[in-house]
C-alpha atoms as a PDB file:
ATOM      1  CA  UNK A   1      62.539 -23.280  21.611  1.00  0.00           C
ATOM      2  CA  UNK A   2      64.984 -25.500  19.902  1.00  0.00           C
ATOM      3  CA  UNK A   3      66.178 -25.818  16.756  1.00  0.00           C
ATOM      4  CA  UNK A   4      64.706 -29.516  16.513  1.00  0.00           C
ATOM      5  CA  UNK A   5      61.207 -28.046  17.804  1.00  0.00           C
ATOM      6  CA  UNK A   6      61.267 -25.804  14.614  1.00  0.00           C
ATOM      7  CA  UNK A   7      62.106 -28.641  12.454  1.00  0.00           C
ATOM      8  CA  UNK A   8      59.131 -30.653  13.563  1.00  0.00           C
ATOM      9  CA  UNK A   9      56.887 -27.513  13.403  1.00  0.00           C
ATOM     10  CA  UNK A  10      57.606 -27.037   9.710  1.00  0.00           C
ATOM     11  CA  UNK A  11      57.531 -30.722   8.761  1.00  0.00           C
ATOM     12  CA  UNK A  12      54.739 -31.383  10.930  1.00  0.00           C
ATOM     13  CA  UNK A  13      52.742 -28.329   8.863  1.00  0.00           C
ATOM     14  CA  UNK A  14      54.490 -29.521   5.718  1.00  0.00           C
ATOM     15  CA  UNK A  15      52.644 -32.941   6.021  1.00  0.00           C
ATOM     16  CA  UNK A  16      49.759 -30.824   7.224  1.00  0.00           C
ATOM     17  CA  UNK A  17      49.572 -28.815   3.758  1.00  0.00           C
ATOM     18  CA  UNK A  18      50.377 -31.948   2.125  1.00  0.00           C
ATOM     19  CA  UNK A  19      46.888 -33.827   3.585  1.00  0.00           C
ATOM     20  CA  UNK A  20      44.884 -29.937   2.424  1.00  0.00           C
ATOM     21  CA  UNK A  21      46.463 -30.205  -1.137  1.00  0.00           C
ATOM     22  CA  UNK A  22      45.436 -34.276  -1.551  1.00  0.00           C
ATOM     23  CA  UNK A  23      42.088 -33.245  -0.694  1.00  0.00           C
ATOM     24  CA  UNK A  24      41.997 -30.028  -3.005  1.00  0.00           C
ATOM     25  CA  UNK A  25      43.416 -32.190  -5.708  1.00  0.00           C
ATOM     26  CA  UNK A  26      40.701 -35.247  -5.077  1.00  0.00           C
ATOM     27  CA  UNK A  27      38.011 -32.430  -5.081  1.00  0.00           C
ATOM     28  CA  UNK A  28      38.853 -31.119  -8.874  1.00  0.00           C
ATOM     29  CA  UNK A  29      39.337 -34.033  -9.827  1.00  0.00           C
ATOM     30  CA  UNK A  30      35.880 -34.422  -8.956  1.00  0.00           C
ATOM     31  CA  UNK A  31      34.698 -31.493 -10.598  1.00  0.00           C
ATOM     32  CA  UNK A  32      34.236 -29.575  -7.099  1.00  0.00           C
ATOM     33  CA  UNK A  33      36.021 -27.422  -4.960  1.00  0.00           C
ATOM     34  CA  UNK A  34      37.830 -28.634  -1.731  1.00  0.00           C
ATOM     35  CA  UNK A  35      35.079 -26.979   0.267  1.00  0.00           C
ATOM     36  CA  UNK A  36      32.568 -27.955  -1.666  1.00  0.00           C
ATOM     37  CA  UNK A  37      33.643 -31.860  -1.034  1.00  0.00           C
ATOM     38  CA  UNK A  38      33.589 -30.925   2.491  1.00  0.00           C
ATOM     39  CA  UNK A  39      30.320 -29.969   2.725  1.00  0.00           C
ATOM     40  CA  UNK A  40      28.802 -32.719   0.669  1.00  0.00           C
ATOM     41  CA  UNK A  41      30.733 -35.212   2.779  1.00  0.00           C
ATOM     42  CA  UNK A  42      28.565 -34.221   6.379  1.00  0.00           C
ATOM     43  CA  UNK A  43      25.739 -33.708   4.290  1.00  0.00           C
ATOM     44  CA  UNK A  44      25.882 -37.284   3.113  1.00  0.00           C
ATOM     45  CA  UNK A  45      26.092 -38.364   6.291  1.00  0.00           C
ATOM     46  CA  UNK A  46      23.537 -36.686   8.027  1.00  0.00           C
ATOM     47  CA  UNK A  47      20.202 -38.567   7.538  1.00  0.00           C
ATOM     48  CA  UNK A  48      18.199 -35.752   9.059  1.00  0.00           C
ATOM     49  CA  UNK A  49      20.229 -33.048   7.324  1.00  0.00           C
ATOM     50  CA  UNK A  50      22.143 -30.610   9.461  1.00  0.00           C
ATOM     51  CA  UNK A  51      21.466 -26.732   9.695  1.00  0.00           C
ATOM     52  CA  UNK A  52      23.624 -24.244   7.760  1.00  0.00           C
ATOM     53  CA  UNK A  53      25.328 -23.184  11.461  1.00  0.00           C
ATOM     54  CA  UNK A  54      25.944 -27.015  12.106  1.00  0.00           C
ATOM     55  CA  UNK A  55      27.326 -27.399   8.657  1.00  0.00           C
ATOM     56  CA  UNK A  56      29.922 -24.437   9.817  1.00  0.00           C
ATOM     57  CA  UNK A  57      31.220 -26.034  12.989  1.00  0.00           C
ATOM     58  CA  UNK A  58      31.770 -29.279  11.241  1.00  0.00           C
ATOM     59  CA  UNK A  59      33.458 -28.110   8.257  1.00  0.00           C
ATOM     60  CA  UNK A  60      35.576 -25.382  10.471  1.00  0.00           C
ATOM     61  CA  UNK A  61      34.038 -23.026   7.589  1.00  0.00           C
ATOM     62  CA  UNK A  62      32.350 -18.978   7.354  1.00  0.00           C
ATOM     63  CA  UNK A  63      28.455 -18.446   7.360  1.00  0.00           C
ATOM     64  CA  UNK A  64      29.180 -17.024   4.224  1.00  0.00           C
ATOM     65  CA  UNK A  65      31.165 -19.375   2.402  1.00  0.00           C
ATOM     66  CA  UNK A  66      28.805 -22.973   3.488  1.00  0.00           C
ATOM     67  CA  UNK A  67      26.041 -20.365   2.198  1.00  0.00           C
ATOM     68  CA  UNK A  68      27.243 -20.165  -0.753  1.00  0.00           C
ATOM     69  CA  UNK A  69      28.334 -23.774  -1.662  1.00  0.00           C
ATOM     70  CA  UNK A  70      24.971 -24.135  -0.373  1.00  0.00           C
ATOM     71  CA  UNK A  71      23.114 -21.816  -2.516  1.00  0.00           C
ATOM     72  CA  UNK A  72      25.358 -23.634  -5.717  1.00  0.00           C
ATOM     73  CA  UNK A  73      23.942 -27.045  -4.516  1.00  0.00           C
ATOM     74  CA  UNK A  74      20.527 -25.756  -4.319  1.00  0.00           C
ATOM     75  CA  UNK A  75      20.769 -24.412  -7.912  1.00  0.00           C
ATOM     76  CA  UNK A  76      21.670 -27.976  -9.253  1.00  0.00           C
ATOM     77  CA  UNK A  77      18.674 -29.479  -6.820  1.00  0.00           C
ATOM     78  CA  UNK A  78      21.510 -31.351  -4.681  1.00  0.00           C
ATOM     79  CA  UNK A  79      19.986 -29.894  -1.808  1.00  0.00           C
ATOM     80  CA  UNK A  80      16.827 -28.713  -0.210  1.00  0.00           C
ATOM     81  CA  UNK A  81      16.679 -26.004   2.437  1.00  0.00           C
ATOM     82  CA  UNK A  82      13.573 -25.323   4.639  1.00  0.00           C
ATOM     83  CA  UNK A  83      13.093 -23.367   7.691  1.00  0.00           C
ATOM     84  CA  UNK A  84      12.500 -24.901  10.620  1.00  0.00           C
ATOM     85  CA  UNK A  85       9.396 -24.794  12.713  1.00  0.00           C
ATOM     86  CA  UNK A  86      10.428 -23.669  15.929  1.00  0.00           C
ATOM     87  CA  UNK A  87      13.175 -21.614  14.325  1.00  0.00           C
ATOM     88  CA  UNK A  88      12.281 -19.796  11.478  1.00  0.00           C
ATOM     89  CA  UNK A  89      16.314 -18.420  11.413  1.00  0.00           C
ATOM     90  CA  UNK A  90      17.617 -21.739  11.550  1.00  0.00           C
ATOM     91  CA  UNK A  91      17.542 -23.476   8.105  1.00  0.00           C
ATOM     92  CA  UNK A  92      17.955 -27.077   7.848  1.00  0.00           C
ATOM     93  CA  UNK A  93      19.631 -28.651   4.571  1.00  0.00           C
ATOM     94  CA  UNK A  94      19.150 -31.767   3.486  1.00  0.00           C
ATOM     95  CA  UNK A  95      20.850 -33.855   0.482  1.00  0.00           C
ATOM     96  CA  UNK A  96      18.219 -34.693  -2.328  1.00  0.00           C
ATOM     97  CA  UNK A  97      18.862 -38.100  -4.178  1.00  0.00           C
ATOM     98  CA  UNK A  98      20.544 -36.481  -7.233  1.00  0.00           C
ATOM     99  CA  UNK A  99      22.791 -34.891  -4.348  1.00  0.00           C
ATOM    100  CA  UNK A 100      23.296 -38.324  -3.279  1.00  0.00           C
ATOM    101  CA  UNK A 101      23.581 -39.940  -6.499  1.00  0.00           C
ATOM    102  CA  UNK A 102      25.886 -36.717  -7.391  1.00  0.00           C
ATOM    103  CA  UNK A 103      28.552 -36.975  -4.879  1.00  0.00           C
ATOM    104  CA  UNK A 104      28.453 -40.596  -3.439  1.00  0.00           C
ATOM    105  CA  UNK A 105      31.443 -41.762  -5.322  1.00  0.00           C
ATOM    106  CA  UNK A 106      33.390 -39.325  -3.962  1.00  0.00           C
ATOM    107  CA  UNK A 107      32.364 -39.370  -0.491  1.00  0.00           C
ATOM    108  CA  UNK A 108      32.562 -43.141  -0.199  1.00  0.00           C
ATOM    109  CA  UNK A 109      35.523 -43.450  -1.691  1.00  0.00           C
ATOM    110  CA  UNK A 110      37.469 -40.568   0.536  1.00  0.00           C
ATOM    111  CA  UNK A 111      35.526 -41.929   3.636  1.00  0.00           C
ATOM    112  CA  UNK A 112      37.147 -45.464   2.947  1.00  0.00           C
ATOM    113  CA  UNK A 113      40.635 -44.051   2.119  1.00  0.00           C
ATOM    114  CA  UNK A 114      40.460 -42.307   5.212  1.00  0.00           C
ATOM    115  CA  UNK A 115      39.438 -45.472   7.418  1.00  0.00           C
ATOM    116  CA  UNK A 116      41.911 -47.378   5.769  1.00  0.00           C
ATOM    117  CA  UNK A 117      44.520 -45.425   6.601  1.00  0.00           C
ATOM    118  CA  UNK A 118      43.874 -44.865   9.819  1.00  0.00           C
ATOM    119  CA  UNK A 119      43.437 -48.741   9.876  1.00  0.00           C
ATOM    120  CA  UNK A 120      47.074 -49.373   9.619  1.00  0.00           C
ATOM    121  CA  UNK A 121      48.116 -47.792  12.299  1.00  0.00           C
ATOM    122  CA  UNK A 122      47.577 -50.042  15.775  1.00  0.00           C
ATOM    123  CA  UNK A 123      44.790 -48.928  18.178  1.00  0.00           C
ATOM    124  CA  UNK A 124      48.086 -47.392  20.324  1.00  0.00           C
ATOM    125  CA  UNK A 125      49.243 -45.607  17.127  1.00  0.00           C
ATOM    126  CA  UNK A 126      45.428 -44.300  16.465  1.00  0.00           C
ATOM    127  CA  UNK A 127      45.135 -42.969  19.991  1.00  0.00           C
ATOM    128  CA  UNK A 128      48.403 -41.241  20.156  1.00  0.00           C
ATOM    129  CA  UNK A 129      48.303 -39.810  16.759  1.00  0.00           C
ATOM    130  CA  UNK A 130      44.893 -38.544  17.374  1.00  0.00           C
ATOM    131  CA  UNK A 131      45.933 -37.365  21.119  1.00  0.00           C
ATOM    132  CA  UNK A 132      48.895 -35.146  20.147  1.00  0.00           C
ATOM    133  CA  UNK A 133      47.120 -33.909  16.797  1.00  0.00           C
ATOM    134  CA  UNK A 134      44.548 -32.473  19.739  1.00  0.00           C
ATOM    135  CA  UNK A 135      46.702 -31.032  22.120  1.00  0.00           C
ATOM    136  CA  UNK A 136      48.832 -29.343  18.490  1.00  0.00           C
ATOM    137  CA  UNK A 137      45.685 -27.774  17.739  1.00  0.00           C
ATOM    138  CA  UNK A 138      45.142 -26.577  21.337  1.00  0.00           C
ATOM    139  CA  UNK A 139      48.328 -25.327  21.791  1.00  0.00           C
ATOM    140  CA  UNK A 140      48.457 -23.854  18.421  1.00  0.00           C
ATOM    141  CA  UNK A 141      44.701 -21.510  18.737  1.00  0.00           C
ATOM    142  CA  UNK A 142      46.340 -20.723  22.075  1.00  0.00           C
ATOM    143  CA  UNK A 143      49.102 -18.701  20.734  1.00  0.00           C
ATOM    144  CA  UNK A 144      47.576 -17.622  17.821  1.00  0.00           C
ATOM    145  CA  UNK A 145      45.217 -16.087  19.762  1.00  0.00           C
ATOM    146  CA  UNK A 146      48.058 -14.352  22.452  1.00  0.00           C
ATOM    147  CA  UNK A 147      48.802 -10.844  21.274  1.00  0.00           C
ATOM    148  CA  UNK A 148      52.418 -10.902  21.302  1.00  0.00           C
ATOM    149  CA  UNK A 149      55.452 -13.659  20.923  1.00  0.00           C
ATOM    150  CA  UNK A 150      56.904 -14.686  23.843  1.00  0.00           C
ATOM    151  CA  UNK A 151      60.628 -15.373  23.412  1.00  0.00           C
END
């Protein structure tokens, strides 16, 4: 390892925490908290709703915390949650229209800042941006997940 390959590493994650902390700032400014916005966001999305274990693998978040943002939105009638017939386990949530009216704003609004800026990169710029963000991630649960450091 080089000392240029730590200097991309940290401004790589730098820009990285940068991206986390615009979202966490967008989401109080939206009276809601960063994982809250996340979970809206797929929820808004998904016509049919999405199950609380679905809602976990898209958000990269715990059982226990979508539960709770989930039990929060049921409070304020954002959401509805109903057990499925040929799973009585599985729960699927759907948005209500105050859920929709609630958070549409702010969904449509990061959705479109999103595709715009991924819109000014070129298709070439878009592929390899998204390509090397992949493998990063790959590499990165790779080692996190070795047991020691090798030097």
């Amino acid at each position: 390892m080089t000392k240029d390959d730590r200097k991309n590493a940290y401004l790589y994650c730098k820009f990285r925490d940068e991206q986390f902390a615009l979202y966490d700032e967008y989401a109080k400014q939206n009276g809601m908290l960063m994982k809250t916005l996340l979970v809206v966001n797929v929820l808004f999305y998904a016509e049919n709703g999405l199950t609380q274990r679905d809602i976990c693998k898209r958000t990269f978040q715990s059982k226990q915390t979508v539960n709770l943002i989930i039990r929060n939105l049921l409070k304020e009638a954002y959401v509805t949650v109903e057990e499925r017939p040929e799973n009585k386990r599985e729960k699927l949530v759907q948005m209500t229209n105050a859920g929709r009216t609630y958070c549409e704003k702010v969904v449509r609004h990061i959705t479109w800042a999103e595709d715009t800026a991924m819109s000014l990169f070129s298709p070439e710029e878009q592929k390899q941006l998204i390509d090397l963000s992949k493998t990063f991630t790959k590499n990165l649960t790779k080692l996190i997940k070795q047991e020691t450091e090798e030097l």
